[in-house]
PDB file of N, CA and C in Angstrom:
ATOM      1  N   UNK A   1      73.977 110.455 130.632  1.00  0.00           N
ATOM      2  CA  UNK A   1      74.135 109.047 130.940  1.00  0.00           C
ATOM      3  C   UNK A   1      74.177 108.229 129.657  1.00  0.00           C
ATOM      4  N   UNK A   2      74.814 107.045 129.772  1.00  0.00           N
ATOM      5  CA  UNK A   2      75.179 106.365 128.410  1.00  0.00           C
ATOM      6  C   UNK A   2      74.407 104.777 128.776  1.00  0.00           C
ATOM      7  N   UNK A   3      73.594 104.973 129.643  1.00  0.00           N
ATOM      8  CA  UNK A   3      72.545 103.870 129.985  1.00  0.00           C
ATOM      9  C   UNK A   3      71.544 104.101 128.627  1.00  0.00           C
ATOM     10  N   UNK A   4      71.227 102.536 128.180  1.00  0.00           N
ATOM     11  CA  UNK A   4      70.200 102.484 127.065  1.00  0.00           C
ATOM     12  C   UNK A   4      70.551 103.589 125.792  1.00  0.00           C
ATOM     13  N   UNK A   5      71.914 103.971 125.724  1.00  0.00           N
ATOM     14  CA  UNK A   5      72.468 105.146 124.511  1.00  0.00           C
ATOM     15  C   UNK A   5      73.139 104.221 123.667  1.00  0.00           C
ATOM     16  N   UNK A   6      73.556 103.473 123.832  1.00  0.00           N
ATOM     17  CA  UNK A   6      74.295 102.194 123.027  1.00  0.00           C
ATOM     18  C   UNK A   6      74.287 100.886 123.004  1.00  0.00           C
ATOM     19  N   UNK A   7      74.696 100.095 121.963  1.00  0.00           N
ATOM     20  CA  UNK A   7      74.849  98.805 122.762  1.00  0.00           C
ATOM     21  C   UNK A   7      75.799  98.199 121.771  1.00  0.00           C
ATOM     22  N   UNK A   8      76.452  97.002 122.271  1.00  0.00           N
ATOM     23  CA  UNK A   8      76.852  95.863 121.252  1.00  0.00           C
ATOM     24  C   UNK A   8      76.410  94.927 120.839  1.00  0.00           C
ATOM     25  N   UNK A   9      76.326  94.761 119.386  1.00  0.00           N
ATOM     26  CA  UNK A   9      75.163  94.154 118.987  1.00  0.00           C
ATOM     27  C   UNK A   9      76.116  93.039 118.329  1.00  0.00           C
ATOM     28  N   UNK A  10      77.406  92.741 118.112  1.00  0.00           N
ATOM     29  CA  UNK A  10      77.942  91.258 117.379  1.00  0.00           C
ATOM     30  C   UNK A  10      79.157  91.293 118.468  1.00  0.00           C
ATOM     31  N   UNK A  11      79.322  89.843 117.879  1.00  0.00           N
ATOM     32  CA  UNK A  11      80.606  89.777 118.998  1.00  0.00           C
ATOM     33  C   UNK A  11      81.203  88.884 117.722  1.00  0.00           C
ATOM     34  N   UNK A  12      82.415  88.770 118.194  1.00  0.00           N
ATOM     35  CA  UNK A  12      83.188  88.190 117.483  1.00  0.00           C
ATOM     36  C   UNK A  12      85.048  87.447 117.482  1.00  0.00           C
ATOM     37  N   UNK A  13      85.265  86.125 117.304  1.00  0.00           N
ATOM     38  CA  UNK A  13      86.678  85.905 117.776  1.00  0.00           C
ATOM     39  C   UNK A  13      87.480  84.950 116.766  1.00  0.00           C
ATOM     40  N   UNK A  14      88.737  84.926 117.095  1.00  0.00           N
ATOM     41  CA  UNK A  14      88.903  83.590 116.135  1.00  0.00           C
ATOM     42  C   UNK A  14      89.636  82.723 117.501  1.00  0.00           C
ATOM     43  N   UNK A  15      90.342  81.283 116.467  1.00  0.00           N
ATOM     44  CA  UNK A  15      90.710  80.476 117.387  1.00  0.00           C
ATOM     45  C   UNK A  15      92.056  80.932 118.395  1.00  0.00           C
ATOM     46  N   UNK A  16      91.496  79.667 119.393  1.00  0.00           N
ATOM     47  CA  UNK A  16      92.954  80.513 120.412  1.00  0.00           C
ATOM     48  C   UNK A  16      94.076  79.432 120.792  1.00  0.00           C
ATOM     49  N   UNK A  17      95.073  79.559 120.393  1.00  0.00           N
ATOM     50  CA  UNK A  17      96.312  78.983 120.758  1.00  0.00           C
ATOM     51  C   UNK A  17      97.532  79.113 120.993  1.00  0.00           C
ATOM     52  N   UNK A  18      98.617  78.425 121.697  1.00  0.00           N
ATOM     53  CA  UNK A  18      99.692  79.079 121.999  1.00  0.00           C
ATOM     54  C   UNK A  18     100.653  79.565 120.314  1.00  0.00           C
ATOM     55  N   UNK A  19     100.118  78.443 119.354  1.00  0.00           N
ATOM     56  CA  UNK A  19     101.204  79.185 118.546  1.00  0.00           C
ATOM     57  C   UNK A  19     100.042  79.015 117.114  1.00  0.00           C
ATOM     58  N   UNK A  20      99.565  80.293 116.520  1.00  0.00           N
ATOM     59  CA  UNK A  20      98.814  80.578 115.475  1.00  0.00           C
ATOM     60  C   UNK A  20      99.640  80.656 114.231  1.00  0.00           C
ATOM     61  N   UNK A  21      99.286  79.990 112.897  1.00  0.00           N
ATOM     62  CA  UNK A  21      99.927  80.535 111.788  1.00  0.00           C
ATOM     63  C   UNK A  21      99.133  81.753 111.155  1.00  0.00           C
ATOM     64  N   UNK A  22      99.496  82.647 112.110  1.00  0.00           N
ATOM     65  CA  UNK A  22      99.159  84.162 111.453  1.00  0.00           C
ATOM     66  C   UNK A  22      99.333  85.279 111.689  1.00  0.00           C
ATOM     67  N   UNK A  23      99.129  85.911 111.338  1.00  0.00           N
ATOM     68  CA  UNK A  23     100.016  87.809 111.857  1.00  0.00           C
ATOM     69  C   UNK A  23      98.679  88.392 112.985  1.00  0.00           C
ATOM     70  N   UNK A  24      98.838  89.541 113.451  1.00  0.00           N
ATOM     71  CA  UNK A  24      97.897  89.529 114.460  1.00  0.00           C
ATOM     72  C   UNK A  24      97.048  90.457 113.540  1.00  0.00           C
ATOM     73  N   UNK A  25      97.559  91.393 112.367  1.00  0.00           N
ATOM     74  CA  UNK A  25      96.627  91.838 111.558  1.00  0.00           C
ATOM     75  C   UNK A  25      95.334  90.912 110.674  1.00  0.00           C
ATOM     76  N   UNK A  26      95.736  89.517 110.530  1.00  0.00           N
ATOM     77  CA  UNK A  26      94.664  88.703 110.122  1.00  0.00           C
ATOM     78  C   UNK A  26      93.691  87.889 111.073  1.00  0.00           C
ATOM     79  N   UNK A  27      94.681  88.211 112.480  1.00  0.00           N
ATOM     80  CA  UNK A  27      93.515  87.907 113.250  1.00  0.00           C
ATOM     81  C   UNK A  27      92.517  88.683 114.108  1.00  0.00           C
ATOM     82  N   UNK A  28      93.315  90.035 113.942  1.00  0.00           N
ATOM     83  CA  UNK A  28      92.185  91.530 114.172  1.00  0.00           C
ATOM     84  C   UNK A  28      91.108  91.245 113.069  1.00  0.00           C
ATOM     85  N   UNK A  29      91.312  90.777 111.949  1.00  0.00           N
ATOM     86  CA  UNK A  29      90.332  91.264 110.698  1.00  0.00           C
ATOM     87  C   UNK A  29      89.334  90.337 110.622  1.00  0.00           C
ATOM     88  N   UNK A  30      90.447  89.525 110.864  1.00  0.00           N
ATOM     89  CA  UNK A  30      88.867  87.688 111.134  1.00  0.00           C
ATOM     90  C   UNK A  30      87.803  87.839 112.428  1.00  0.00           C
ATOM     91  N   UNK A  31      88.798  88.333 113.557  1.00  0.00           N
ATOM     92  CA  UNK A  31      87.721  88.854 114.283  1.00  0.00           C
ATOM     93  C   UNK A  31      86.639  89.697 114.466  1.00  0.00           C
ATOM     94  N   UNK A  32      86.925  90.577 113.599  1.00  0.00           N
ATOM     95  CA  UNK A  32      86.081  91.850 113.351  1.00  0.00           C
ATOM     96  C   UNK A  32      85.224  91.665 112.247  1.00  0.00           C
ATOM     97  N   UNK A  33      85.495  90.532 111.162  1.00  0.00           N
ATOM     98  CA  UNK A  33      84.255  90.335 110.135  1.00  0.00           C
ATOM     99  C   UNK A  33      83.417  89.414 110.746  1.00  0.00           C
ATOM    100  N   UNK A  34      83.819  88.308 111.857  1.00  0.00           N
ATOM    101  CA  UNK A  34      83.035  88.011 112.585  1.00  0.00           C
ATOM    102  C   UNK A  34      81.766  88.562 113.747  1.00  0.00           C
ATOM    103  N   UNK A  35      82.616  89.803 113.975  1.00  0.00           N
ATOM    104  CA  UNK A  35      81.553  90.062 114.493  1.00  0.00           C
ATOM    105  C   UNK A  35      80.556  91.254 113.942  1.00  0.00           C
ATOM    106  N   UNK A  36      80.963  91.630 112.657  1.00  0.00           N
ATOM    107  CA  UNK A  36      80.532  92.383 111.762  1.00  0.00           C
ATOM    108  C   UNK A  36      79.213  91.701 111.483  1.00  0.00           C
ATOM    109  N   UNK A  37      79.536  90.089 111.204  1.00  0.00           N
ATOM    110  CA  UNK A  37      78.594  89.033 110.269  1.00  0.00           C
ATOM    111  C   UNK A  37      77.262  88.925 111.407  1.00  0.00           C
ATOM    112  N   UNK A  38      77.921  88.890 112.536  1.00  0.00           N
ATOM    113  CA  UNK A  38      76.745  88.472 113.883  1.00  0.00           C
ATOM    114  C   UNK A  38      76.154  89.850 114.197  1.00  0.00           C
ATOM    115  N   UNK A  39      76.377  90.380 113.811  1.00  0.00           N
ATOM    116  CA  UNK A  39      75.522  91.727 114.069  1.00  0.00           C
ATOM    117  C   UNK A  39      74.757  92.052 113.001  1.00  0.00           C
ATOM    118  N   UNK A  40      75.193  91.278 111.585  1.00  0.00           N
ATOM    119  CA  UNK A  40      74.007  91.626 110.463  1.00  0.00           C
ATOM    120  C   UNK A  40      74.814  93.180 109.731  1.00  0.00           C
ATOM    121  N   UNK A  41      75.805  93.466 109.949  1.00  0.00           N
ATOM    122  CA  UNK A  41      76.210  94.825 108.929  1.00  0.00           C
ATOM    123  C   UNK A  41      77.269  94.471 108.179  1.00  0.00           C
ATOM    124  N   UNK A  42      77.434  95.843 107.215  1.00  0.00           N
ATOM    125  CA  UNK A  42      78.922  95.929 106.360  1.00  0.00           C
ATOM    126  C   UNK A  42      79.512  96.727 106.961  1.00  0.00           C
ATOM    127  N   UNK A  43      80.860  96.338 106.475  1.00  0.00           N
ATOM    128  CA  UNK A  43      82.294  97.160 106.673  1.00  0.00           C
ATOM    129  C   UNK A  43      81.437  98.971 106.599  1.00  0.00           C
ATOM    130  N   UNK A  44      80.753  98.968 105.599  1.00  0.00           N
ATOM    131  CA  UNK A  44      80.850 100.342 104.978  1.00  0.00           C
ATOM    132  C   UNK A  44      79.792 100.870 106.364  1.00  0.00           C
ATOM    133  N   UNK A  45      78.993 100.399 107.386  1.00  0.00           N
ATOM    134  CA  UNK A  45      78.372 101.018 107.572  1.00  0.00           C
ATOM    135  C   UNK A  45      78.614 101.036 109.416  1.00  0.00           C
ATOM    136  N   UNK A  46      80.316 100.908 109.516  1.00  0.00           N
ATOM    137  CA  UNK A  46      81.311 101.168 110.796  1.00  0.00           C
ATOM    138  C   UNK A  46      81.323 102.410 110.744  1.00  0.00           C
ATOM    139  N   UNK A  47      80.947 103.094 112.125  1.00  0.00           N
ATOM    140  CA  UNK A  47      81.480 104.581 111.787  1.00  0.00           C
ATOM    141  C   UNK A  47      82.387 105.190 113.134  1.00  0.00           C
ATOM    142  N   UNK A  48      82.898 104.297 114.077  1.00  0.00           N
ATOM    143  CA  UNK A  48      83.523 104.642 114.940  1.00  0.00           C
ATOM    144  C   UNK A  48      84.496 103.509 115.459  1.00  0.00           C
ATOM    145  N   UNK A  49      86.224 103.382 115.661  1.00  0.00           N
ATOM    146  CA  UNK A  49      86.588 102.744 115.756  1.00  0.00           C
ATOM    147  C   UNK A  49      87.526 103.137 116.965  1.00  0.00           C
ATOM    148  N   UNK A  50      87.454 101.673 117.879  1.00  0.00           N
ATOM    149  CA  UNK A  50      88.296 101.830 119.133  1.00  0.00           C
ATOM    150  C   UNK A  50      89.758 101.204 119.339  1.00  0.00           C
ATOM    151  N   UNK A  51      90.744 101.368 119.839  1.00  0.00           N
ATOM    152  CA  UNK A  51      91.638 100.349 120.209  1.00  0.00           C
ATOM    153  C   UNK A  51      92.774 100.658 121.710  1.00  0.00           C
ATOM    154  N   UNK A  52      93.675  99.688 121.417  1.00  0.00           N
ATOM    155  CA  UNK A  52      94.106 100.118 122.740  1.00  0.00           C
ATOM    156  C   UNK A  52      95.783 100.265 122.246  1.00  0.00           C
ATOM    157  N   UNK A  53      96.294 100.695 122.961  1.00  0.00           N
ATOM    158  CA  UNK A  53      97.741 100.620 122.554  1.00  0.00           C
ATOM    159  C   UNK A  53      99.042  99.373 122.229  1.00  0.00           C
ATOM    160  N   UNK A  54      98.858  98.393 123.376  1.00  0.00           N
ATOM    161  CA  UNK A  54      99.343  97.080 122.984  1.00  0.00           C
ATOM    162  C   UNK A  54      98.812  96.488 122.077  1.00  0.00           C
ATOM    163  N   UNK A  55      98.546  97.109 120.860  1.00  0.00           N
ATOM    164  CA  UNK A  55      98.863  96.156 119.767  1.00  0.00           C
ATOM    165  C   UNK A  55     100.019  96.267 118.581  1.00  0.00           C
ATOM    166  N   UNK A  56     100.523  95.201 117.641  1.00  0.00           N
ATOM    167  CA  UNK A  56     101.065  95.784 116.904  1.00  0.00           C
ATOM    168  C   UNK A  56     100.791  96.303 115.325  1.00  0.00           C
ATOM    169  N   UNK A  57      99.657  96.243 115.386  1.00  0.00           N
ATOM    170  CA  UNK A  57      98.882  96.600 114.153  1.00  0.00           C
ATOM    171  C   UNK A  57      98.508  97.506 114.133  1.00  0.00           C
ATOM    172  N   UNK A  58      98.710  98.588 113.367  1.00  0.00           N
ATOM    173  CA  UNK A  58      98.391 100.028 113.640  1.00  0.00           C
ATOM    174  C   UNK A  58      96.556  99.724 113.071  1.00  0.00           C
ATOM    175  N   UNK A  59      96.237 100.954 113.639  1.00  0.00           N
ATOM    176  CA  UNK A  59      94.194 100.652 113.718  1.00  0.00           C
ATOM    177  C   UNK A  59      94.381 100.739 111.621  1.00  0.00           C
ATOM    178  N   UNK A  60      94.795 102.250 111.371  1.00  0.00           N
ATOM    179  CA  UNK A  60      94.660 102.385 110.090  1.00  0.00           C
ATOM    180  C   UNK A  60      94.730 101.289 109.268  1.00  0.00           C
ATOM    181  N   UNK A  61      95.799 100.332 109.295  1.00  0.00           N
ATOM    182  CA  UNK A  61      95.701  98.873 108.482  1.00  0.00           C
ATOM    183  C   UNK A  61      94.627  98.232 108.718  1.00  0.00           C
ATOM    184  N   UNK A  62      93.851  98.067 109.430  1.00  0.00           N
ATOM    185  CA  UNK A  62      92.802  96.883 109.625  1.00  0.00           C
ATOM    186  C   UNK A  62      91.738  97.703 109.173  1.00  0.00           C
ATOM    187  N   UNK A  63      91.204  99.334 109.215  1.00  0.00           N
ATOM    188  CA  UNK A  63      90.605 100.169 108.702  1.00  0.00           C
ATOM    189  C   UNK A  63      90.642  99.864 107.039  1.00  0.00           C
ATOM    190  N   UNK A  64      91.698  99.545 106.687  1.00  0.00           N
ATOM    191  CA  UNK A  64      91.521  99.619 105.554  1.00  0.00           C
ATOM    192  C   UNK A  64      91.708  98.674 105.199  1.00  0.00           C
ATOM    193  N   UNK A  65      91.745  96.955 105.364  1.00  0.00           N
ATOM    194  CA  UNK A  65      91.943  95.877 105.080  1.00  0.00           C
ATOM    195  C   UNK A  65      90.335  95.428 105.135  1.00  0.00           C
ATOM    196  N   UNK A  66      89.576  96.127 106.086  1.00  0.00           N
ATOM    197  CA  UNK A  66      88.629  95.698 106.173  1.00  0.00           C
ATOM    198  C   UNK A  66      87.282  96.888 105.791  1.00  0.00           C
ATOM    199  N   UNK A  67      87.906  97.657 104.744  1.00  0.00           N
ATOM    200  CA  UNK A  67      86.981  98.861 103.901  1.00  0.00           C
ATOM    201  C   UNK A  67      86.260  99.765 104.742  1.00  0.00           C
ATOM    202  N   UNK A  68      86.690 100.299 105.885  1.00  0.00           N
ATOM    203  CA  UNK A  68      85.805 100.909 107.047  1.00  0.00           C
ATOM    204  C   UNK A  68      86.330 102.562 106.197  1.00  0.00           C
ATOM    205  N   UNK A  69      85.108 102.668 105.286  1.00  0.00           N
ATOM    206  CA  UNK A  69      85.260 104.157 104.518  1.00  0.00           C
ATOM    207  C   UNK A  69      84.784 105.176 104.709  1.00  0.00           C
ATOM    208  N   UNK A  70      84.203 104.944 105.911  1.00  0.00           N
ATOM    209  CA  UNK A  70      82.947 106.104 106.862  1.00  0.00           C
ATOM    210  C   UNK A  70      83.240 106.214 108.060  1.00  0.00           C
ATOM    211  N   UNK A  71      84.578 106.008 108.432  1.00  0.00           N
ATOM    212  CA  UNK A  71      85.001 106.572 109.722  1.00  0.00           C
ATOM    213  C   UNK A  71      84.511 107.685 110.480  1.00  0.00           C
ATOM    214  N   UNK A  72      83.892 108.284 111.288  1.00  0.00           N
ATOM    215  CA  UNK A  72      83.595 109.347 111.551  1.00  0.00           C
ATOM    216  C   UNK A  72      84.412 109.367 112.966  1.00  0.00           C
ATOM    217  N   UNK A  73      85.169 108.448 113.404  1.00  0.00           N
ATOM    218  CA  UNK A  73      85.500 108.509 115.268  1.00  0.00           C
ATOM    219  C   UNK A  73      86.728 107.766 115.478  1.00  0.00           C
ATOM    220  N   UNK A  74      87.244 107.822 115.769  1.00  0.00           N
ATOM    221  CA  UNK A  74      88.849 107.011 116.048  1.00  0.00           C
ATOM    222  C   UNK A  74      89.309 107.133 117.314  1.00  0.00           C
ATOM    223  N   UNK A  75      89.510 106.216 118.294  1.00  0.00           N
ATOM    224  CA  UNK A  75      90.118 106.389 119.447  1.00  0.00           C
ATOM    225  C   UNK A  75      91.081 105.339 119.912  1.00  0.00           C
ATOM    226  N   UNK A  76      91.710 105.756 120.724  1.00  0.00           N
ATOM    227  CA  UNK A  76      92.896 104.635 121.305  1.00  0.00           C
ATOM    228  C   UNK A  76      92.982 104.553 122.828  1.00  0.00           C
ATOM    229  N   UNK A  77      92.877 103.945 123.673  1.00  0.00           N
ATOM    230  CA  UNK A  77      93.544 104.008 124.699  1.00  0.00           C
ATOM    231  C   UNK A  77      94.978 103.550 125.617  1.00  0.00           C
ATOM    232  N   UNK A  78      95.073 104.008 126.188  1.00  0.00           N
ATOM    233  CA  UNK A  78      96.706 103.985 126.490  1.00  0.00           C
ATOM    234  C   UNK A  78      96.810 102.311 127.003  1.00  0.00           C
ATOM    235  N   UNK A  79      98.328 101.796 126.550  1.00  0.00           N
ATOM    236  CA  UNK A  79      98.025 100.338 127.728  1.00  0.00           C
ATOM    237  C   UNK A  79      97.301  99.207 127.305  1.00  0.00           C
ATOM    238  N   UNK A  80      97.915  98.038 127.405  1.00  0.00           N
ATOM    239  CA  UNK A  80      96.699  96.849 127.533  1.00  0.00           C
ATOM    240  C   UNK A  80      95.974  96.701 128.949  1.00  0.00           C
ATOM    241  N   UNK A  81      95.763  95.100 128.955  1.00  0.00           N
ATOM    242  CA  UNK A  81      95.101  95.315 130.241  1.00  0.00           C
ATOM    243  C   UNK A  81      93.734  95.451 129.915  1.00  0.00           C
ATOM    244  N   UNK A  82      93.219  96.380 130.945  1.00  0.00           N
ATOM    245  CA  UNK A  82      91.835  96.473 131.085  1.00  0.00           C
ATOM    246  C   UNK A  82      91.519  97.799 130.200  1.00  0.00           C
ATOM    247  N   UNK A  83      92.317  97.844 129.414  1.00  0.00           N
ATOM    248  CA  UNK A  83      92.347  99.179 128.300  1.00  0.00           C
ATOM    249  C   UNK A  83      91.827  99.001 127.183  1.00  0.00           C
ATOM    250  N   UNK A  84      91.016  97.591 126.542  1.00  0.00           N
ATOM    251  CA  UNK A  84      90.467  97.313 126.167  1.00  0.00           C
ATOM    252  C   UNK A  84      88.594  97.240 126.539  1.00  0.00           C
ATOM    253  N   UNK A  85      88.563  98.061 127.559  1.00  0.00           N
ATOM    254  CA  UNK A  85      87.410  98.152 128.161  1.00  0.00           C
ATOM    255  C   UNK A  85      87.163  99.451 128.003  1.00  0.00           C
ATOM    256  N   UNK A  86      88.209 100.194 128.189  1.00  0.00           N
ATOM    257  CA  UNK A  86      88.863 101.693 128.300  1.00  0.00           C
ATOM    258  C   UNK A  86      87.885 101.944 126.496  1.00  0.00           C
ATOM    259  N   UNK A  87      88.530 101.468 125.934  1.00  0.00           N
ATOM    260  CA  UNK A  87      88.342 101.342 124.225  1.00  0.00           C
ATOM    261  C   UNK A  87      86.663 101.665 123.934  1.00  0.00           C
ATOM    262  N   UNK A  88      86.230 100.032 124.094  1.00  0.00           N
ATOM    263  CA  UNK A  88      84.710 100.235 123.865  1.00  0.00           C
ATOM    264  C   UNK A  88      83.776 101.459 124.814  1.00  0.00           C
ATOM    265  N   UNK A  89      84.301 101.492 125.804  1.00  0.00           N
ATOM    266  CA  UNK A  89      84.022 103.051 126.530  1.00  0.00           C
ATOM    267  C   UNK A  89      83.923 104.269 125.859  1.00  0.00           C
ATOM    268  N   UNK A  90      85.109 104.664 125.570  1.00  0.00           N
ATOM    269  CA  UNK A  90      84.974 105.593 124.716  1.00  0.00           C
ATOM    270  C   UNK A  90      84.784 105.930 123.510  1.00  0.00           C
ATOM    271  N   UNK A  91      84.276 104.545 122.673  1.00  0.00           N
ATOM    272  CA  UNK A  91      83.501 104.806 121.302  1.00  0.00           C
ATOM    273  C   UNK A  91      82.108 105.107 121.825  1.00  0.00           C
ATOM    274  N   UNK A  92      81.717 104.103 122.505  1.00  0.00           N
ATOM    275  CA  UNK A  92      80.631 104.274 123.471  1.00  0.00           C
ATOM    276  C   UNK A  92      79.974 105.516 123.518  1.00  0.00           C
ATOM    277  N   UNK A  93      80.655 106.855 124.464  1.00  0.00           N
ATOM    278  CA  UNK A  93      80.574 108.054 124.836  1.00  0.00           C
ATOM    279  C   UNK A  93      80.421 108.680 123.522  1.00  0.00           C
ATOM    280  N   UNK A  94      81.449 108.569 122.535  1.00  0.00           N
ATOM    281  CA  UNK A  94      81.623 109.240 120.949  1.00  0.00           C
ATOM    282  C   UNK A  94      80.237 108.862 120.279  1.00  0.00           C
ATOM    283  N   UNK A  95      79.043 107.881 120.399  1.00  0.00           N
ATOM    284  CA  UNK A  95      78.270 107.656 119.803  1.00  0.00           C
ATOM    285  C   UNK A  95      76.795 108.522 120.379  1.00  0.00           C
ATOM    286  N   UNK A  96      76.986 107.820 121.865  1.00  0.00           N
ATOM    287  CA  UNK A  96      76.011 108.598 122.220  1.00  0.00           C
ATOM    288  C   UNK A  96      76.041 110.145 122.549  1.00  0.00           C
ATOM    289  N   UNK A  97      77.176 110.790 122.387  1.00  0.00           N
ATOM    290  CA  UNK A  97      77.362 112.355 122.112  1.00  0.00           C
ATOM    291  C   UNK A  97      77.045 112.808 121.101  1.00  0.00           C
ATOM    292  N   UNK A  98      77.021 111.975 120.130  1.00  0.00           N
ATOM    293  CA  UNK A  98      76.821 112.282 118.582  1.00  0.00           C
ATOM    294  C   UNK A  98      78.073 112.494 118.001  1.00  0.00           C
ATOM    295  N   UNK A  99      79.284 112.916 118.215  1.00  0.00           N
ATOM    296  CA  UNK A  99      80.566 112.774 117.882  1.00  0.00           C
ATOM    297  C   UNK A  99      80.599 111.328 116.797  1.00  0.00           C
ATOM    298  N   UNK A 100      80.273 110.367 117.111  1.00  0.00           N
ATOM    299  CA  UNK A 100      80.893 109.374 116.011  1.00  0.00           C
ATOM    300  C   UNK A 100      79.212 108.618 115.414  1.00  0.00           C
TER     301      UNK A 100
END
């Protein structure tokens, strides 16, 4: 069971509008140091990363835009949608297996 095996501890977003001046890779990265910052860690001490398929930023660029050098777990799930749920799921499972 993955009850009390994990949790999320930052959250994180940027602003939302119909038309942003920015690529979606700077707004994966703003989001993710945000919620890096609210959780109290560094880049260096990410060790499992999730995503879903509708995006157009491949994971590896934001991995490395944003120094994640201790990867131990990488996953994707198929699809947007609710495949972003799909995502944190299965880092989820990868942590509390010990896998990531």
């Amino acid at each position: 069971m993955l009850k009390d095996k994990t949790a999320i501890v930052g959250i994180g977003q940027t602003e939302f509008s119909k038309s942003i001046d920015s690529t979606e890779l700077n707004l994966a990265c703003k989001a993710i140091k945000n919620a890096l910052g609210d959780a109290g860690i560094s880049p260096d001490q990410v060790d499992a990363l999730g995503s879903f398929t509708y995006e157009e930023t491949p994971e590896f660029e934001i991995a490395r835009n944003l120094g994640f050098g201790n990867l131990t777990y990488w996953s994707q799930a198929p699809y947007g949608g609710g495949a972003s749920c799909a995502a944190i799921g299965q880092v989820a499972m990868a942590i509390a297996s010990g896998i990531a």
